[in-house]
C-alpha atoms as a PDB file:
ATOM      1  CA  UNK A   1     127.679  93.077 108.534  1.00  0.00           C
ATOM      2  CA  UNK A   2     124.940  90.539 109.932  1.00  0.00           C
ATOM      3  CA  UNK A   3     124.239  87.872 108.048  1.00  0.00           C
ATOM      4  CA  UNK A   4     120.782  86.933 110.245  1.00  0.00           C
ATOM      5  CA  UNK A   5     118.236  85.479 107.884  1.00  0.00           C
ATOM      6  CA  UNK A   6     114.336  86.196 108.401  1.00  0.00           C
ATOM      7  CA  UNK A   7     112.801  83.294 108.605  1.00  0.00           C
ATOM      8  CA  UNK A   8     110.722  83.603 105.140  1.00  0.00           C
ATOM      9  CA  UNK A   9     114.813  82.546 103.746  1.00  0.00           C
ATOM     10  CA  UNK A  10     116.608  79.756 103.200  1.00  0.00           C
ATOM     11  CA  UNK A  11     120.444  80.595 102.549  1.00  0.00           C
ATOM     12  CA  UNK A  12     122.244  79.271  99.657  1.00  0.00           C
ATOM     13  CA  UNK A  13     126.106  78.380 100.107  1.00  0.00           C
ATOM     14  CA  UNK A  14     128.529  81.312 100.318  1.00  0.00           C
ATOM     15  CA  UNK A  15     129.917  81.919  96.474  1.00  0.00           C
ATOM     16  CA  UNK A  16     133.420  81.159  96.355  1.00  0.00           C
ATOM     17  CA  UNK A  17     133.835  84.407  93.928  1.00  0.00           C
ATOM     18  CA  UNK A  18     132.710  86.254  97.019  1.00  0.00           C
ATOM     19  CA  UNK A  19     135.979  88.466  98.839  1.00  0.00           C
ATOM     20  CA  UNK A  20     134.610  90.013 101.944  1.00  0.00           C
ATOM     21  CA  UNK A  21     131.863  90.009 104.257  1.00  0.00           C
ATOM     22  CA  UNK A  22     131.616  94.092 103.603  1.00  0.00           C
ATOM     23  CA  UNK A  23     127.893  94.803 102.330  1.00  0.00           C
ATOM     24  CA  UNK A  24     127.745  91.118 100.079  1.00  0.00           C
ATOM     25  CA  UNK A  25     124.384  90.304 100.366  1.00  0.00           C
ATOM     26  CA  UNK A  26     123.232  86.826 101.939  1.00  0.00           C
ATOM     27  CA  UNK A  27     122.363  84.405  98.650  1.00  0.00           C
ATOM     28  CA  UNK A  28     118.703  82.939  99.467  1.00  0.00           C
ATOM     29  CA  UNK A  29     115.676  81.183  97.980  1.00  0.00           C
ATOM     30  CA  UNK A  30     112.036  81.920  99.126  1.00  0.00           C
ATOM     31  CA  UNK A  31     109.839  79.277  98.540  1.00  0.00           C
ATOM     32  CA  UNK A  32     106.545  80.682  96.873  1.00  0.00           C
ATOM     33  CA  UNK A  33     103.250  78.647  97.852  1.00  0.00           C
ATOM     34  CA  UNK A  34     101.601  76.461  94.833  1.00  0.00           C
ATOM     35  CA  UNK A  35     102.985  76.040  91.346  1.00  0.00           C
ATOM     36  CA  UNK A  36     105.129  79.125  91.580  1.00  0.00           C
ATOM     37  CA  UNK A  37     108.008  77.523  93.647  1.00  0.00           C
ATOM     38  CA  UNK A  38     111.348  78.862  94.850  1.00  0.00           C
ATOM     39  CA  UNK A  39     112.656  82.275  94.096  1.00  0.00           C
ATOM     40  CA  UNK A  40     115.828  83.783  93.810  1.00  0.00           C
ATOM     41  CA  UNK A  41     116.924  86.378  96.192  1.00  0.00           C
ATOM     42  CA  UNK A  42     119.207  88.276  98.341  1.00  0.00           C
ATOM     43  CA  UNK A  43     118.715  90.052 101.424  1.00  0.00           C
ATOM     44  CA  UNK A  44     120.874  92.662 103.034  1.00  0.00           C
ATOM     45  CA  UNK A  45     120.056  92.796 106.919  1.00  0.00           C
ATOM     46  CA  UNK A  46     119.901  96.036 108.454  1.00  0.00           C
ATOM     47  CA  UNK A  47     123.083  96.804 110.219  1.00  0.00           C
ATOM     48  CA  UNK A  48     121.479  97.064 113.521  1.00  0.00           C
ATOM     49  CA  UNK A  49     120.857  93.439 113.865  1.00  0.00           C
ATOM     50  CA  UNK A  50     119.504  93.421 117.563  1.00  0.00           C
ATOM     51  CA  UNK A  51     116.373  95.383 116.297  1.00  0.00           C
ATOM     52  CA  UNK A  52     113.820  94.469 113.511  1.00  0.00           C
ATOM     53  CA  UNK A  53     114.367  97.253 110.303  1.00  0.00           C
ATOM     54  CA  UNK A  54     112.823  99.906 110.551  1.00  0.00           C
ATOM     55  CA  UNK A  55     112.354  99.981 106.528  1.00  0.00           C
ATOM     56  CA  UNK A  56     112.465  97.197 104.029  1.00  0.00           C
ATOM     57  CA  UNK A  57     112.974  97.718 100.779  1.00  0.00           C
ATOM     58  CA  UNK A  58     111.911  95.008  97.784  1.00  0.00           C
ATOM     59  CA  UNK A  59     113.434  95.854  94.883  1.00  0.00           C
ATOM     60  CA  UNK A  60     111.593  94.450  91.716  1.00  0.00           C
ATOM     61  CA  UNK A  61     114.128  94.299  88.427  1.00  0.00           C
ATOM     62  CA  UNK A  62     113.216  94.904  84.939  1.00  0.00           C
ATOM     63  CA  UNK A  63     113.415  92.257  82.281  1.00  0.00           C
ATOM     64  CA  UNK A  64     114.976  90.166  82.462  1.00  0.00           C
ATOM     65  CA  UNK A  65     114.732  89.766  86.020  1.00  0.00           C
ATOM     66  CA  UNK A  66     117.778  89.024  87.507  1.00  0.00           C
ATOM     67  CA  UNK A  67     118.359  90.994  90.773  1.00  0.00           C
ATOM     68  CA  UNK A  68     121.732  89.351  90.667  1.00  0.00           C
ATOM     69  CA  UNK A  69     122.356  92.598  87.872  1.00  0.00           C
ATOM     70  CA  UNK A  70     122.061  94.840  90.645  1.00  0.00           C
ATOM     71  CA  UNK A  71     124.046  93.523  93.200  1.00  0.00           C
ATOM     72  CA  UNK A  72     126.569  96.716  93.285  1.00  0.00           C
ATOM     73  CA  UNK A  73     123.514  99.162  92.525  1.00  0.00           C
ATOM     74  CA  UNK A  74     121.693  97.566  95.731  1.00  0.00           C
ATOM     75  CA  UNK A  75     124.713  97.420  97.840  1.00  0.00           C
ATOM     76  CA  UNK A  76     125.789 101.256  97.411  1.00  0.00           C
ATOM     77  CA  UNK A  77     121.694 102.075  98.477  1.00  0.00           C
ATOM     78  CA  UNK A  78     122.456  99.744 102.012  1.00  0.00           C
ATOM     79  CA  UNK A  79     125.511 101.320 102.762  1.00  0.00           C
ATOM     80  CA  UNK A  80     124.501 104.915 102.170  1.00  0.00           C
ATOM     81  CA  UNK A  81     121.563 104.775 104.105  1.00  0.00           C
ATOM     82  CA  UNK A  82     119.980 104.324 107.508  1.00  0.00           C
ATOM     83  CA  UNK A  83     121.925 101.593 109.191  1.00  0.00           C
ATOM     84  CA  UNK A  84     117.949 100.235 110.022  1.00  0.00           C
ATOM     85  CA  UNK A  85     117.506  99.295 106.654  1.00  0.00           C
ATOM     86  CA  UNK A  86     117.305  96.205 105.130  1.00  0.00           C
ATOM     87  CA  UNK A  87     117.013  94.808 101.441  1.00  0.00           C
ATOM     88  CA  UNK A  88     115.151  92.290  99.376  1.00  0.00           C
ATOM     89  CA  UNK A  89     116.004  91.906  95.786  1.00  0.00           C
ATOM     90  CA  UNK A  90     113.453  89.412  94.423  1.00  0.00           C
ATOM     91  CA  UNK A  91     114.402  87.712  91.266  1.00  0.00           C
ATOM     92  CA  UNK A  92     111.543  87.141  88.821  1.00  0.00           C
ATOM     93  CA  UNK A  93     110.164  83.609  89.215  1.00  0.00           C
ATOM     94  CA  UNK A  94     111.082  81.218  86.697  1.00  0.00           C
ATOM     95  CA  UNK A  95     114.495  83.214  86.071  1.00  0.00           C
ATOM     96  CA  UNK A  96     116.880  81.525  88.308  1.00  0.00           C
ATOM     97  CA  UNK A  97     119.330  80.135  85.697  1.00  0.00           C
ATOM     98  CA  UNK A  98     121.905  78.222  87.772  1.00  0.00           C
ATOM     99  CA  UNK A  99     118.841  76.399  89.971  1.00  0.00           C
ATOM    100  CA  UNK A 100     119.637  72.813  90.027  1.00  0.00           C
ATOM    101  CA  UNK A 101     116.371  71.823  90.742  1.00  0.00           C
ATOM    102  CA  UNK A 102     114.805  73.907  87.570  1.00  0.00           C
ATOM    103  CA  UNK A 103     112.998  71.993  84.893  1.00  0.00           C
ATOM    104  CA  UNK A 104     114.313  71.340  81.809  1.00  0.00           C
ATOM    105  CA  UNK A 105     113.846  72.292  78.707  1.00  0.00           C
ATOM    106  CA  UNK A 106     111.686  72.954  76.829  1.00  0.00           C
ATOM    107  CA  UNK A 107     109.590  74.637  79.146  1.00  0.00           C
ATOM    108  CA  UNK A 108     105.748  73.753  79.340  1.00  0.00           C
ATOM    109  CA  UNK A 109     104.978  76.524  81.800  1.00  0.00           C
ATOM    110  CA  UNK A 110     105.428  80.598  81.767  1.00  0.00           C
ATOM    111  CA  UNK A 111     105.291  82.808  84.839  1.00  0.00           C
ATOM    112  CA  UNK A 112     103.691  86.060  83.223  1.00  0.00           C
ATOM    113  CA  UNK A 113     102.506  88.927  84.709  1.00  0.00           C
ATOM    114  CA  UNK A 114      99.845  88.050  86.535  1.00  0.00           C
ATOM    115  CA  UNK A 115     101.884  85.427  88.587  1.00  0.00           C
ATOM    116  CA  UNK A 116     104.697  87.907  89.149  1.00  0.00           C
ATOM    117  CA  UNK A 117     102.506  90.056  90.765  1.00  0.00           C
ATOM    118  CA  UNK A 118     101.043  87.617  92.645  1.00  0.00           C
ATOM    119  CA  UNK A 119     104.536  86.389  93.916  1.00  0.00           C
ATOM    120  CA  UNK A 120     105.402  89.918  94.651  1.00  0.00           C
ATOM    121  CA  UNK A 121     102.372  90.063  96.788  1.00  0.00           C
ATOM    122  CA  UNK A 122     103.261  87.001  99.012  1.00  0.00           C
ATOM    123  CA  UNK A 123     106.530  88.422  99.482  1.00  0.00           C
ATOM    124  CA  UNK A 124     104.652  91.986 100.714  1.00  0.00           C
ATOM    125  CA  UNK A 125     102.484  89.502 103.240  1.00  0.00           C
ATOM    126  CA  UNK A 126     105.173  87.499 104.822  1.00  0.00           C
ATOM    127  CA  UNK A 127     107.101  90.155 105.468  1.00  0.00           C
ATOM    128  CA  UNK A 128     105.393  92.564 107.075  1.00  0.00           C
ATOM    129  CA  UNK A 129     103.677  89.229 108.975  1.00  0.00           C
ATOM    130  CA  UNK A 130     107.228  89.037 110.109  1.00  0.00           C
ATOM    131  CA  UNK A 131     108.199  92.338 111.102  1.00  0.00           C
ATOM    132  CA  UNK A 132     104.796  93.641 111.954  1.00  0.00           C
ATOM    133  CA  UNK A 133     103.380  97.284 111.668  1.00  0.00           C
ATOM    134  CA  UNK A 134     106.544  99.048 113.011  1.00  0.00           C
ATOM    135  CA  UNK A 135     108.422  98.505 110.081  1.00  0.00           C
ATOM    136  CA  UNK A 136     107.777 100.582 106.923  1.00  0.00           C
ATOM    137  CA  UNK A 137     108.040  98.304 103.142  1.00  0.00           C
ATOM    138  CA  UNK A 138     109.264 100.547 100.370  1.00  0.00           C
ATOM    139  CA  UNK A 139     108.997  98.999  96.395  1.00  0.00           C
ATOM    140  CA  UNK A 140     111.587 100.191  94.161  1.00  0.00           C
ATOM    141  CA  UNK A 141     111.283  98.837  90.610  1.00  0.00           C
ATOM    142  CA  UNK A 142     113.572  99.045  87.597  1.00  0.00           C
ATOM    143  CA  UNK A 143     111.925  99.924  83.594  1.00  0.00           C
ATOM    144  CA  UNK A 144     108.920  96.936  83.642  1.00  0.00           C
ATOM    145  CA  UNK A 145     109.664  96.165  87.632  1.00  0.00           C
ATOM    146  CA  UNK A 146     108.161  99.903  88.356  1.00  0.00           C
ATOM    147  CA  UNK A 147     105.266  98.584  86.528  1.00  0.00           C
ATOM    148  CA  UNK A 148     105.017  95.327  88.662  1.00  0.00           C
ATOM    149  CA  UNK A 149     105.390  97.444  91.798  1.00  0.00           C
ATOM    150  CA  UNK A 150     102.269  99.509  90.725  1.00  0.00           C
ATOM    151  CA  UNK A 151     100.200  96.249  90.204  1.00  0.00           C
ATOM    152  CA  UNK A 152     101.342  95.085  93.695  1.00  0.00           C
ATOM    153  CA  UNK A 153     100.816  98.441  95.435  1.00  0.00           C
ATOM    154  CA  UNK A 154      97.195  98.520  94.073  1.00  0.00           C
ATOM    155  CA  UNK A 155      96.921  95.043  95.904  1.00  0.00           C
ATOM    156  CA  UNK A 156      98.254  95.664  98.980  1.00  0.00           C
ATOM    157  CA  UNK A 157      97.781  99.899  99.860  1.00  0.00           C
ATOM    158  CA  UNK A 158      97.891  99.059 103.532  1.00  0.00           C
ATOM    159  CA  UNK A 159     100.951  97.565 103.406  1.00  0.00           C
ATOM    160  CA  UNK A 160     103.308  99.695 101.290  1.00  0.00           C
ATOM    161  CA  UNK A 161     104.877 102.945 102.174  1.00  0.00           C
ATOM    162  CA  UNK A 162     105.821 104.397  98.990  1.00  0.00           C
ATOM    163  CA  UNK A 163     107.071 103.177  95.375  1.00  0.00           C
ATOM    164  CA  UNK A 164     110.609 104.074  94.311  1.00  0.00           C
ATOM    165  CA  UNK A 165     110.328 103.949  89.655  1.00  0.00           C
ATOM    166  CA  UNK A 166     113.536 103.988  88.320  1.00  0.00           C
ATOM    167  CA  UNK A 167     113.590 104.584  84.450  1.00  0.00           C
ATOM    168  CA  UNK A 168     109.726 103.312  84.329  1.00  0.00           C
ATOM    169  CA  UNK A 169     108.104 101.823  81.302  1.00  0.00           C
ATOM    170  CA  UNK A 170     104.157 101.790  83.331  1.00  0.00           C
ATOM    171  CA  UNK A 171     102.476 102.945  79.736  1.00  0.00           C
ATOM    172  CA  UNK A 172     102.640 101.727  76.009  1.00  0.00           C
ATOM    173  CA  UNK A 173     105.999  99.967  76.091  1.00  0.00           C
ATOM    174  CA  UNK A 174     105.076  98.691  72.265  1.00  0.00           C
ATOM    175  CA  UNK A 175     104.960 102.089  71.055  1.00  0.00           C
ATOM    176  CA  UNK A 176     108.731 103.181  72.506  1.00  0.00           C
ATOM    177  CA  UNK A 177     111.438 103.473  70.060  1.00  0.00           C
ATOM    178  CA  UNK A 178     112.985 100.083  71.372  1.00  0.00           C
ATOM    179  CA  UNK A 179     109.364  98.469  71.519  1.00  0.00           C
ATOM    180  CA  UNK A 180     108.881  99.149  67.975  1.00  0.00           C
ATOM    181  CA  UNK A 181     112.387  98.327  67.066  1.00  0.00           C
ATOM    182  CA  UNK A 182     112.290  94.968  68.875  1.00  0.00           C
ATOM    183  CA  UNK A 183     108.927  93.926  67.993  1.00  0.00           C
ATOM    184  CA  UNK A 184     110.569  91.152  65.664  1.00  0.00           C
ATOM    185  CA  UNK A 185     111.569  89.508  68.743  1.00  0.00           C
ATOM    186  CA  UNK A 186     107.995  88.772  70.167  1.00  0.00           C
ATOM    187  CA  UNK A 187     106.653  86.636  67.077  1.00  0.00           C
ATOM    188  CA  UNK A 188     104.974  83.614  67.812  1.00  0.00           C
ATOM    189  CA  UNK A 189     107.907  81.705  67.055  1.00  0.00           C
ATOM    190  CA  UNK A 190     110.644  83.779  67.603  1.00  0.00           C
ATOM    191  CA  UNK A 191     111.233  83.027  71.486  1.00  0.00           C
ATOM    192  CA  UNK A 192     111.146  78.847  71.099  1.00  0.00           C
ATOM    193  CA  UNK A 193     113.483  79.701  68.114  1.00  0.00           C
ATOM    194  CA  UNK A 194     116.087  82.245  70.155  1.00  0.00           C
ATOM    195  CA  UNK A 195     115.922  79.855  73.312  1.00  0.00           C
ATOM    196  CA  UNK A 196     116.976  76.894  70.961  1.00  0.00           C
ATOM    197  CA  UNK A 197     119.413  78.781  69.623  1.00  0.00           C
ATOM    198  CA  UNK A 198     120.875  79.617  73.323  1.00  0.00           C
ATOM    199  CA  UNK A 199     121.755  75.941  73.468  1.00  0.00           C
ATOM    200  CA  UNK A 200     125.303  76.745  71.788  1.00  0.00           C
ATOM    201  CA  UNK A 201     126.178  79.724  74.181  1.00  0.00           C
ATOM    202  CA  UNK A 202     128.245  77.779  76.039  1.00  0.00           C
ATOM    203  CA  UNK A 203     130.794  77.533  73.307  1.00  0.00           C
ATOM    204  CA  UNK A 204     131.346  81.178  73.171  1.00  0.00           C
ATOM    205  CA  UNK A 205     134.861  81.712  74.708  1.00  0.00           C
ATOM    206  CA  UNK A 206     134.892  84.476  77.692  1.00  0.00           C
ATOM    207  CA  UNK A 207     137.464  86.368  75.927  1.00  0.00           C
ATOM    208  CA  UNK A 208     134.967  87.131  73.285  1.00  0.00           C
ATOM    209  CA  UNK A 209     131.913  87.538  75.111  1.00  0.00           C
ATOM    210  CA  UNK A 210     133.862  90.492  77.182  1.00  0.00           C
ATOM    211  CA  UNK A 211     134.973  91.754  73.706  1.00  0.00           C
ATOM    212  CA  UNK A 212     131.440  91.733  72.964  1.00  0.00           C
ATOM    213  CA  UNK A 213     130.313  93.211  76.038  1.00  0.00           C
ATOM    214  CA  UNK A 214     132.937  95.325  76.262  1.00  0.00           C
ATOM    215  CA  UNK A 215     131.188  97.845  79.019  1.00  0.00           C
ATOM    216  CA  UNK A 216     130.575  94.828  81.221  1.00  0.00           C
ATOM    217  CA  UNK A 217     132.392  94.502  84.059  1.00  0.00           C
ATOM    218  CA  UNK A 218     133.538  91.004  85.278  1.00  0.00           C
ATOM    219  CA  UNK A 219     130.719  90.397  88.059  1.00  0.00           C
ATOM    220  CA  UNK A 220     127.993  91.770  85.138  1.00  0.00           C
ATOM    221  CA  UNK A 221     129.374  89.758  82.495  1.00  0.00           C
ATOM    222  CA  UNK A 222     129.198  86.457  84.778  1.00  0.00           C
ATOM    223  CA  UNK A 223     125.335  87.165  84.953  1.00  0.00           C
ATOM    224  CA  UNK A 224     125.007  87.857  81.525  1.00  0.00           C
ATOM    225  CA  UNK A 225     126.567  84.369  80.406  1.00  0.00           C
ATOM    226  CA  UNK A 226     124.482  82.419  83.169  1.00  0.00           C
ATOM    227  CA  UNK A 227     121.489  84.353  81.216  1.00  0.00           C
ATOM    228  CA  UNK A 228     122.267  83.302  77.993  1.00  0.00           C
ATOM    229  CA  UNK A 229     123.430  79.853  78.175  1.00  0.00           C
ATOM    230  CA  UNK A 230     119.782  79.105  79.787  1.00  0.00           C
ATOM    231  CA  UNK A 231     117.472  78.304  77.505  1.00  0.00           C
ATOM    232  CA  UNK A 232     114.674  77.926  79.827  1.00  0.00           C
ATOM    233  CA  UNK A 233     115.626  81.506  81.052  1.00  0.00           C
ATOM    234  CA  UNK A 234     115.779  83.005  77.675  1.00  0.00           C
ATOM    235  CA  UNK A 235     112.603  81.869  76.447  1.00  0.00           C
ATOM    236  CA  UNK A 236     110.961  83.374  79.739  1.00  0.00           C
ATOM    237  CA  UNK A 237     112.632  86.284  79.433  1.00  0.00           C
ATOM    238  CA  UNK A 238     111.311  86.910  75.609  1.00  0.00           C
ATOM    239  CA  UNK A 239     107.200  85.510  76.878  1.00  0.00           C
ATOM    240  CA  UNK A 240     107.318  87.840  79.543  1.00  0.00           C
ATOM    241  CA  UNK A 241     108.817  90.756  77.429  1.00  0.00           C
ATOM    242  CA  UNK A 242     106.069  89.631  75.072  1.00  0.00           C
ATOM    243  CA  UNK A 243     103.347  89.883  78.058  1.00  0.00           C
ATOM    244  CA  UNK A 244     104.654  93.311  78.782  1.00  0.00           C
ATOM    245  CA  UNK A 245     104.426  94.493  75.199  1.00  0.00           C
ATOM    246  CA  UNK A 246     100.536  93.311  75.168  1.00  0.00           C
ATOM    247  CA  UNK A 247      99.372  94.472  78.223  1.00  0.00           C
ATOM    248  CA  UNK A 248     101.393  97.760  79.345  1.00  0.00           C
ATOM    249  CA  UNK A 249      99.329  99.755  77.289  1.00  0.00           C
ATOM    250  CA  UNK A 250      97.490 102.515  78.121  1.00  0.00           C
ATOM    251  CA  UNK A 251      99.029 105.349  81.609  1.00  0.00           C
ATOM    252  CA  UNK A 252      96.463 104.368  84.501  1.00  0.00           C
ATOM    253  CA  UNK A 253      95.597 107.897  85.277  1.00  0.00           C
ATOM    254  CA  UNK A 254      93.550 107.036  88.232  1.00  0.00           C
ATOM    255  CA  UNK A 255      96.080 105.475  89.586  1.00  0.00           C
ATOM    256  CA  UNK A 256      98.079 108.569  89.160  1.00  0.00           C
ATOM    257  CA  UNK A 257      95.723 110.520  91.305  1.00  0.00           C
ATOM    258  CA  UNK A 258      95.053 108.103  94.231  1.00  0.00           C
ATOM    259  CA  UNK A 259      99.173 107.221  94.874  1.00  0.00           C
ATOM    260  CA  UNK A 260     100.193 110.410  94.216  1.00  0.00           C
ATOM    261  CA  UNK A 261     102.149 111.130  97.652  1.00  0.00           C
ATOM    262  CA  UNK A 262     103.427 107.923  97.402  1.00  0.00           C
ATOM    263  CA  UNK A 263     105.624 108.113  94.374  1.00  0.00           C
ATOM    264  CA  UNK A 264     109.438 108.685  93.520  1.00  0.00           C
ATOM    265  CA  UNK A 265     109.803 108.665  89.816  1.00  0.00           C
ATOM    266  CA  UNK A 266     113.921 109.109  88.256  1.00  0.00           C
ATOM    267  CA  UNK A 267     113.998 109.074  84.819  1.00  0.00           C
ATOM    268  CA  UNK A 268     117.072 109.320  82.320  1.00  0.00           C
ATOM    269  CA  UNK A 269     117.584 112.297  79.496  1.00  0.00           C
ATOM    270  CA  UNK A 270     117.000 109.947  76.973  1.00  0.00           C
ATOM    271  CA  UNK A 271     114.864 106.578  77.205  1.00  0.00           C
ATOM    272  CA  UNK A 272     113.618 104.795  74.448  1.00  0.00           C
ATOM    273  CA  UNK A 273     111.928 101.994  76.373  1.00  0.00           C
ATOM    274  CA  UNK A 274     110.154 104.831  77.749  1.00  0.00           C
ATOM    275  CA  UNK A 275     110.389 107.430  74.907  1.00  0.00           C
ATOM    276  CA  UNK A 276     107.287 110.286  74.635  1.00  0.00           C
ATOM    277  CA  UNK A 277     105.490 108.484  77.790  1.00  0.00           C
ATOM    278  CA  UNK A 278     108.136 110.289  80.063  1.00  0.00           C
ATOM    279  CA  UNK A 279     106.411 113.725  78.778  1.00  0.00           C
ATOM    280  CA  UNK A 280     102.959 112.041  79.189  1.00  0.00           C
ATOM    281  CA  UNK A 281     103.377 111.052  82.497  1.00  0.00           C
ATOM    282  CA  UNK A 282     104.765 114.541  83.597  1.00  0.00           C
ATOM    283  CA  UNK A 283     102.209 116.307  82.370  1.00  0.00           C
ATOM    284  CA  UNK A 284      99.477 114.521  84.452  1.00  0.00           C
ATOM    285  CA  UNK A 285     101.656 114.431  87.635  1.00  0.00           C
ATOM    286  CA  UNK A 286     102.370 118.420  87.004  1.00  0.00           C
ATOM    287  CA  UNK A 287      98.354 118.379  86.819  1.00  0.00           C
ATOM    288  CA  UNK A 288      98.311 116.527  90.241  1.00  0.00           C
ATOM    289  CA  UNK A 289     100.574 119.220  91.783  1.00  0.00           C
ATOM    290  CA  UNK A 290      98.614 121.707  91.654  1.00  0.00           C
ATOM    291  CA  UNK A 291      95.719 119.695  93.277  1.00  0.00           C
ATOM    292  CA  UNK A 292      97.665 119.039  96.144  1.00  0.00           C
ATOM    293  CA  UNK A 293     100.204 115.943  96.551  1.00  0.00           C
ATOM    294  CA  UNK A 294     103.688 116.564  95.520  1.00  0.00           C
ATOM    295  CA  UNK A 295     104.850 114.108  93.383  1.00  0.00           C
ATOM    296  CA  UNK A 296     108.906 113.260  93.495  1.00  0.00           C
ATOM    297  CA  UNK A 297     110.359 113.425  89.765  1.00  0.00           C
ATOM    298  CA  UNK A 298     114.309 113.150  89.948  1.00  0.00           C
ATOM    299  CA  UNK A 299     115.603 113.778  86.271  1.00  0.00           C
ATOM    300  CA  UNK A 300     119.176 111.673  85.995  1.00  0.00           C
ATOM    301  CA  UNK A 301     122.625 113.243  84.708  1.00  0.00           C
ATOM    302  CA  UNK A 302     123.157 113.314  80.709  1.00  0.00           C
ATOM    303  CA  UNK A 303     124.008 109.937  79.682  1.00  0.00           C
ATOM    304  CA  UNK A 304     122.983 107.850  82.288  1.00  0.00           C
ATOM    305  CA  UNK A 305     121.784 104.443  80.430  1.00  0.00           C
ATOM    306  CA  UNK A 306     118.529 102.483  81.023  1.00  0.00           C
ATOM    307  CA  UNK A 307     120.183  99.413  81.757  1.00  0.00           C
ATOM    308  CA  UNK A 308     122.117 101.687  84.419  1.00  0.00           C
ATOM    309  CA  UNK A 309     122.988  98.297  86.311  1.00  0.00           C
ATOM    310  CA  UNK A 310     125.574  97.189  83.765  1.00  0.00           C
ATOM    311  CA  UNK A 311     127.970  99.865  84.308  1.00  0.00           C
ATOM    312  CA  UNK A 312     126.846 102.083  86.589  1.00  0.00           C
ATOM    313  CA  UNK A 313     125.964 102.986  90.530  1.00  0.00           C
ATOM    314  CA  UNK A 314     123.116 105.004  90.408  1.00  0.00           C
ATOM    315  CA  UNK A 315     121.926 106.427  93.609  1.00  0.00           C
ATOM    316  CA  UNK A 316     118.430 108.335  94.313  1.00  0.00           C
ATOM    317  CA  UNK A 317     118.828 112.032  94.811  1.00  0.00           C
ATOM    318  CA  UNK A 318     115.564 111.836  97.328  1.00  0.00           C
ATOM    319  CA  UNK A 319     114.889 108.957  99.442  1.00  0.00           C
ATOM    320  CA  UNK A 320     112.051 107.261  99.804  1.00  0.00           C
ATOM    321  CA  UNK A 321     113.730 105.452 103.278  1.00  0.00           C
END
């Protein structure tokens, strides 16, 4: 596979860890404009290389926002598809654990929502500046990533074909079973507190972090431990959750209506980070149907988790591509 780089990427050095050049994404950084800095990212060139893709897909993870997660997820999507597609997995900003050049800690600043959308939105404007009208941008997001992917398609309409929402909290994340169950976590000093506490991760042997995490495998539970011995990534992880939990609140109907034929939803059997707001939703996009716009709701095997990237490939029965 191609390794060519757009020119919106700088490429990292190759990861020793990596075995073959078979569908392992290139490792990159894309520097932001302003305060918001360098990102974390990887890219996965279409296979064509002598033509620009004909679709490029940004895929936006969930909390806590390491695309690195969905590495095997992301690769099994490139492979399966058209050969003209490429991929952008955009790490949130400020979660890039192993970046040397990363403040310390304690951290003075937080990335919420509003400058994760805002990232999101340069990334929409540089690439299609680079690849021009011919080439269709899809937005996939994972549980609070669908939600960013909304934000960013109400920003840019023009520019986005369609919005892939896998297992997607958009509505009243406080008020799902694991909202309400977590909400201990969100106290005012309960994230400075947990990111201290992070500071003696590093003792924790491998042996018993994979006993642990004993449905990790290897690759998963290497991402995991670069998560939780960061302190700086830890406490963004818990402001942003907090973010979320204040200001996903109530289903943007409207929204609903006017991106109707742009929409892939895939939700699990059971959910609780999305809980009765899967039934919600339904309901008004059953409502929409009948207006005119077919909405595409994919409904995913028994069993298949929320964090489906731990442990699981989990490919869309429709695509968006």
């Amino acid at each position: 596979m191609s390794t060519l780089l757009p020119s919106f990427l700088t490429q990292l050095p190759r990861s020793e860890e990596a075995e073959s050049e078979k569908d392992v994404p290139a490792d990159c950084t894309f520097e932001h404009t302003g305060a918001l800095g360098p990102s974390h990212v990887y890219w996965w060139p279409a296979q064509e290389a002598l033509a620009p893709p004909r679709t490029v897909l940004l895929f936006i993870p969930g909390n806590p926002g390491l695309a690195a997660f969905y590495l095997p997820f992301l690769s099994a999507i490139h492979s399966s598809n058209s050969k003209s597609l490429a991929i952008l997995a955009h790490t949130h900003v400020g979660y890039w654990p192993s970046n040397p050049n990363s403040p310390g800690w304690p951290a003075e600043d937080h990335v919420g929502l509003t400058a994760q959308v805002a990232a999101l939105v340069e990334v929409i404007d540089i690439v299609a500046a680079e690849y021009g009208s011919d080439t269709n941008i899809v937005l996939a997001g994972h549980s609070m990533g669908s939600w960013l992917a909304t934000q960013v398609l109400k920003v840019r309409p023009e520019a986005i074909k369609s919005l892939l929402l896998l297992f997607p909290t958009i509505s009243n994340i406080a008020d799902t079973p694991n909202g309400v169950a977590l909400s201990w976590l969100f106290r005012p000093y309960m994230p400075n507190l947990i990111a201290n506490a992070s500071r003696f991760t590093p003792w924790i042997p491998r042996i018993a972090l994979a006993a642990l995490f004993s449905s990790y495998p290897p690759p998963q539970l290497s991402v995991l431990r670069s998560l939780i011995t960061s302190p700086r990534a830890v406490y963004a992880s818990l402001l942003l959750a907090r973010d979320e939990m204040r200001t996903i609140r109530d289903l943007d109907i409207p929204f609903l209506h006017t991106y109707a034929d742009r929409l892939h939803f895939y939700y699990a059997d059971e959910d609780r980070w999305v809980g009765r707001e899967r039934e919600k939703i339904i309901n008004v996009l059953q409502g929409i149907q009948g207006d005119g716009p077919t909405v595409k709701v994919v409904h995913g095997p028994k069993d298949i988790p929320h964090a489906f990237c731990i442990s699981e490939i989990l490919l869309p029965v429709r695509s968006p591509f």
